[in-house]
Protein backbone atom coordinates (compact mmCIF):
# COMPACT_ATOMS: atom_id res chain seq x y z
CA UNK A 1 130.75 106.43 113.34
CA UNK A 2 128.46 109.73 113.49
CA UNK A 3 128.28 112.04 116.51
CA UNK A 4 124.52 113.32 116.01
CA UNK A 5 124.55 116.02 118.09
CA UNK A 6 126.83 117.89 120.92
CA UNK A 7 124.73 115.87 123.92
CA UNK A 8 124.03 112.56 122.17
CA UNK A 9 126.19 109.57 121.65
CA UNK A 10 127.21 109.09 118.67
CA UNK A 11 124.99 106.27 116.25
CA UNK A 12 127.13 103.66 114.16
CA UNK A 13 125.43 103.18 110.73
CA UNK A 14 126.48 99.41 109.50
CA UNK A 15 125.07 96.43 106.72
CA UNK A 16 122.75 94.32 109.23
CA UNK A 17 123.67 90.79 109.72
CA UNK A 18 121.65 87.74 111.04
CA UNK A 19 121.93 88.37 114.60
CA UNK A 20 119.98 91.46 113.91
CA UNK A 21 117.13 89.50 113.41
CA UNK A 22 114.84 89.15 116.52
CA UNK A 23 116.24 92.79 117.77
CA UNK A 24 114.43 93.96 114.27
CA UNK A 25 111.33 92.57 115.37
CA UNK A 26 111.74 94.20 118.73
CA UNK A 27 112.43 97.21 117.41
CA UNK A 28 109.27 97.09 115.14
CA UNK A 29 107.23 96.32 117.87
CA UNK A 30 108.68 99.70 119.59
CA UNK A 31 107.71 102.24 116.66
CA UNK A 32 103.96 101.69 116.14
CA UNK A 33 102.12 101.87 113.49
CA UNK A 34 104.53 99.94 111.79
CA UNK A 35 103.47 96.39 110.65
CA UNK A 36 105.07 93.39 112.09
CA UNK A 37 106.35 91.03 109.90
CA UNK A 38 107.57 87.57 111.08
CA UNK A 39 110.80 87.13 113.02
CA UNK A 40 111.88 84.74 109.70
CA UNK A 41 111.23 87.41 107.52
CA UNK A 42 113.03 89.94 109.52
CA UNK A 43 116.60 87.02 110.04
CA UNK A 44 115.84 87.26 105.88
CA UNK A 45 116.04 90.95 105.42
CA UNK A 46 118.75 90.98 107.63
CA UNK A 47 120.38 88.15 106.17
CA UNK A 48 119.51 87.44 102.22
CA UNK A 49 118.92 91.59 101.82
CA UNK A 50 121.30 93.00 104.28
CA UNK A 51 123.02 94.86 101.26
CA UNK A 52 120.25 97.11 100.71
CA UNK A 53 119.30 97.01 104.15
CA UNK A 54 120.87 99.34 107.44
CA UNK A 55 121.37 99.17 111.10
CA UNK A 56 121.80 102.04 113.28
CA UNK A 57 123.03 101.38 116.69
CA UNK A 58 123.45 103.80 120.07
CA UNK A 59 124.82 102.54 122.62
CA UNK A 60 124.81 99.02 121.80
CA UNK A 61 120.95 99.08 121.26
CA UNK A 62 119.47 98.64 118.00
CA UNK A 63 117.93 101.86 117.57
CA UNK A 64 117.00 102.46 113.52
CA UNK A 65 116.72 100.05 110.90
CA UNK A 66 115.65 100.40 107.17
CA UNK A 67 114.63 97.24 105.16
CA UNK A 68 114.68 97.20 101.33
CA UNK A 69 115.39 95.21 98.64
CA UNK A 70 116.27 95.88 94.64
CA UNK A 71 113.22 94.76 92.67
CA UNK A 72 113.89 91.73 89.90
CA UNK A 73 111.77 93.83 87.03
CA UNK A 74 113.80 97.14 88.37
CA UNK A 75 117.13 96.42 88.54
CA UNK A 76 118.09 100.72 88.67
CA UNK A 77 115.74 100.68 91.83
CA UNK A 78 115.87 99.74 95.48
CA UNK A 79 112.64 99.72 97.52
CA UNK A 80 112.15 100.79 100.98
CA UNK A 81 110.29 98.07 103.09
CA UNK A 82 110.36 99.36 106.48
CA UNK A 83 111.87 102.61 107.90
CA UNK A 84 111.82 102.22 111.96
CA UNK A 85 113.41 104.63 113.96
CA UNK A 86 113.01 104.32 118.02
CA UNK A 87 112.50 107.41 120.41
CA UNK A 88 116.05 106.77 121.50
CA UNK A 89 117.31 107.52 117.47
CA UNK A 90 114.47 110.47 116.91
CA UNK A 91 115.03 113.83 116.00
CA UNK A 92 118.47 113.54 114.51
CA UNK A 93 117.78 113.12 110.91
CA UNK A 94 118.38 109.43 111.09
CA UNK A 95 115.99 107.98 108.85
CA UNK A 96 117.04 110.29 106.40
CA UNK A 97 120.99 109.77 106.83
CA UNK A 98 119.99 105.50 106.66
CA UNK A 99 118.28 106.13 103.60
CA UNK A 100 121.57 108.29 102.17
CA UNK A 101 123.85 105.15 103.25
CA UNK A 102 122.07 102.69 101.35
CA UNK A 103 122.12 104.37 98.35
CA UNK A 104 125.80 105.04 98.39
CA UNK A 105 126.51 101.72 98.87
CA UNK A 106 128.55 99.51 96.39
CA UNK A 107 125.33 97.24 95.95
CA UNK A 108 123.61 100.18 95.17
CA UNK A 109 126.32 102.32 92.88
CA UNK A 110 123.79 101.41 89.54
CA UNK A 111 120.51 102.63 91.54
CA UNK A 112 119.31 105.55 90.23
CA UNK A 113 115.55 105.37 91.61
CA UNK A 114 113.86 104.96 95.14
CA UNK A 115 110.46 103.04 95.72
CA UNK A 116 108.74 102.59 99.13
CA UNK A 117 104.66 102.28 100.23
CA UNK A 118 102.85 104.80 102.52
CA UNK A 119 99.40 105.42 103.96
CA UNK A 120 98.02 108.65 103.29
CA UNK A 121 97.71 109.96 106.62
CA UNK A 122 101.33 108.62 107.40
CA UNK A 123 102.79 112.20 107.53
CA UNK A 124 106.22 111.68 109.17
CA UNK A 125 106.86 109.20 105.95
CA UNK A 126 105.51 111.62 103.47
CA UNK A 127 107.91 114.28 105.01
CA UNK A 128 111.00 112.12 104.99
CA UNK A 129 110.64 110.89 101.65
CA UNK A 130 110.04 114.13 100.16
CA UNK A 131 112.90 115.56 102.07
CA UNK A 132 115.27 112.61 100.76
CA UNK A 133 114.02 113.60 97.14
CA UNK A 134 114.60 117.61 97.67
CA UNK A 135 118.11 116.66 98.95
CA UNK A 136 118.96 113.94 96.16
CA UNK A 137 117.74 116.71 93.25
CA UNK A 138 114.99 114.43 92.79
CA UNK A 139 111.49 114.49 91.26
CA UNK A 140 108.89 112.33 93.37
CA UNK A 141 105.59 110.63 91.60
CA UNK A 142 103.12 108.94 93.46
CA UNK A 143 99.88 107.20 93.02
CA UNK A 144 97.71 104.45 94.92
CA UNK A 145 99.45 101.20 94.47
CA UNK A 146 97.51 99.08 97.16
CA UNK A 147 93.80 100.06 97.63
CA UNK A 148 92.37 98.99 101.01
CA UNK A 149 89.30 96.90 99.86
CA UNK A 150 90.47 95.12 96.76
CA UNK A 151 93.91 94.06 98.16
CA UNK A 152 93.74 94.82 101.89
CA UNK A 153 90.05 93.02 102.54
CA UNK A 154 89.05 96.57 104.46
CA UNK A 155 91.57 96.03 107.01
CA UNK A 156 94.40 98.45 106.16
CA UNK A 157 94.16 101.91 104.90
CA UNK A 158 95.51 101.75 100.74
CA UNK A 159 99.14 102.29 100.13
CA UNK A 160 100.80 104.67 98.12
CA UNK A 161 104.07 103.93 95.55
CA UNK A 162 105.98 106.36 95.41
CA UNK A 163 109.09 106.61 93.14
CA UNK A 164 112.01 109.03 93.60
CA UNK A 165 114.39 109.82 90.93
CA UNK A 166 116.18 109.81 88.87
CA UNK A 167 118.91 110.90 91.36
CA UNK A 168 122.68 110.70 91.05
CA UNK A 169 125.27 110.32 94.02
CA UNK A 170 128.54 111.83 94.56
């Protein structure tokens, strides 16, 4: 357990488990613009993925939750699905401190790269990656990955991949 702050309570970082499931989807549907994925997906990446996944709690509420998974054809990498972070979690560095837990963990210990998607004008993203790279002594690439018109049919803005590392931990 983390006290965040001299006012705050404190906000329990832990592996997700299958009861997390619909409270992910809730939580998604709190913290627009993110996408919504199905409530099955979200039982799987709190279930099958859950190593390479965190919850963040206050107060009994889910209130932060990063989904990821390690790529087959990247086995040194783990890629960010979905960072959410509600109002009640904001300002506290959260994001940033999930993103430090998963790659400390044991499932992670031979991950030595970072992958996620972004939209261009998706500054708070840009920002927290690029922080998590600065603090991990990382370089950070990036390029268009998925382009709105051939893969999105015009109805999302093109994605971005970018890759962080290589990065050790301590």
């Amino acid at each position: 357990m983390t006290n965040e702050g001299s006012n705050t309570t404190a906000i329990t970082l832990r592996v997700p488990h299958k009861d997390d499931g619909f409270r992910l989807h809730q939580l998604v549907a709190e913290c627009p613009p993110l996408d919504a994925n199905s409530i099955y997906c979200n039982l799987l990446q709190c279930s099958d993925f859950a190593d390479t996944g965190v919850a963040a709690e206050k107060d009994g509420d889910l209130v932060g939750f990063i989904s990821g998974y390690r790529p087959p054809n990247k086995p040194a990498t783990v890629f960010v699905w979905q960072v959410a972070v509600h109002e009640k979690g904001r300002g506290q560095g959260l994001a940033k401190r999930m993103l430090k837990a998963i790659v400390e963990r044991d499932a992670c210990r031979d991950v030595t790269h970072l992958e996620t998607t972004i939209t261009g004008d998706n500054e708070a993203s840009w920002a927290l990656f690029r922080s998590f790279a600065r603090d991990m002594g990382a370089e950070l690439d990036y390029h268009e990955h998925f382009e709105k018109d051939a893969h999105f049919g015009g109805q999302h803005d093109s994605e971005f991949l970018l890759r962080i590392g290589p990065f050790t931990k301590p």
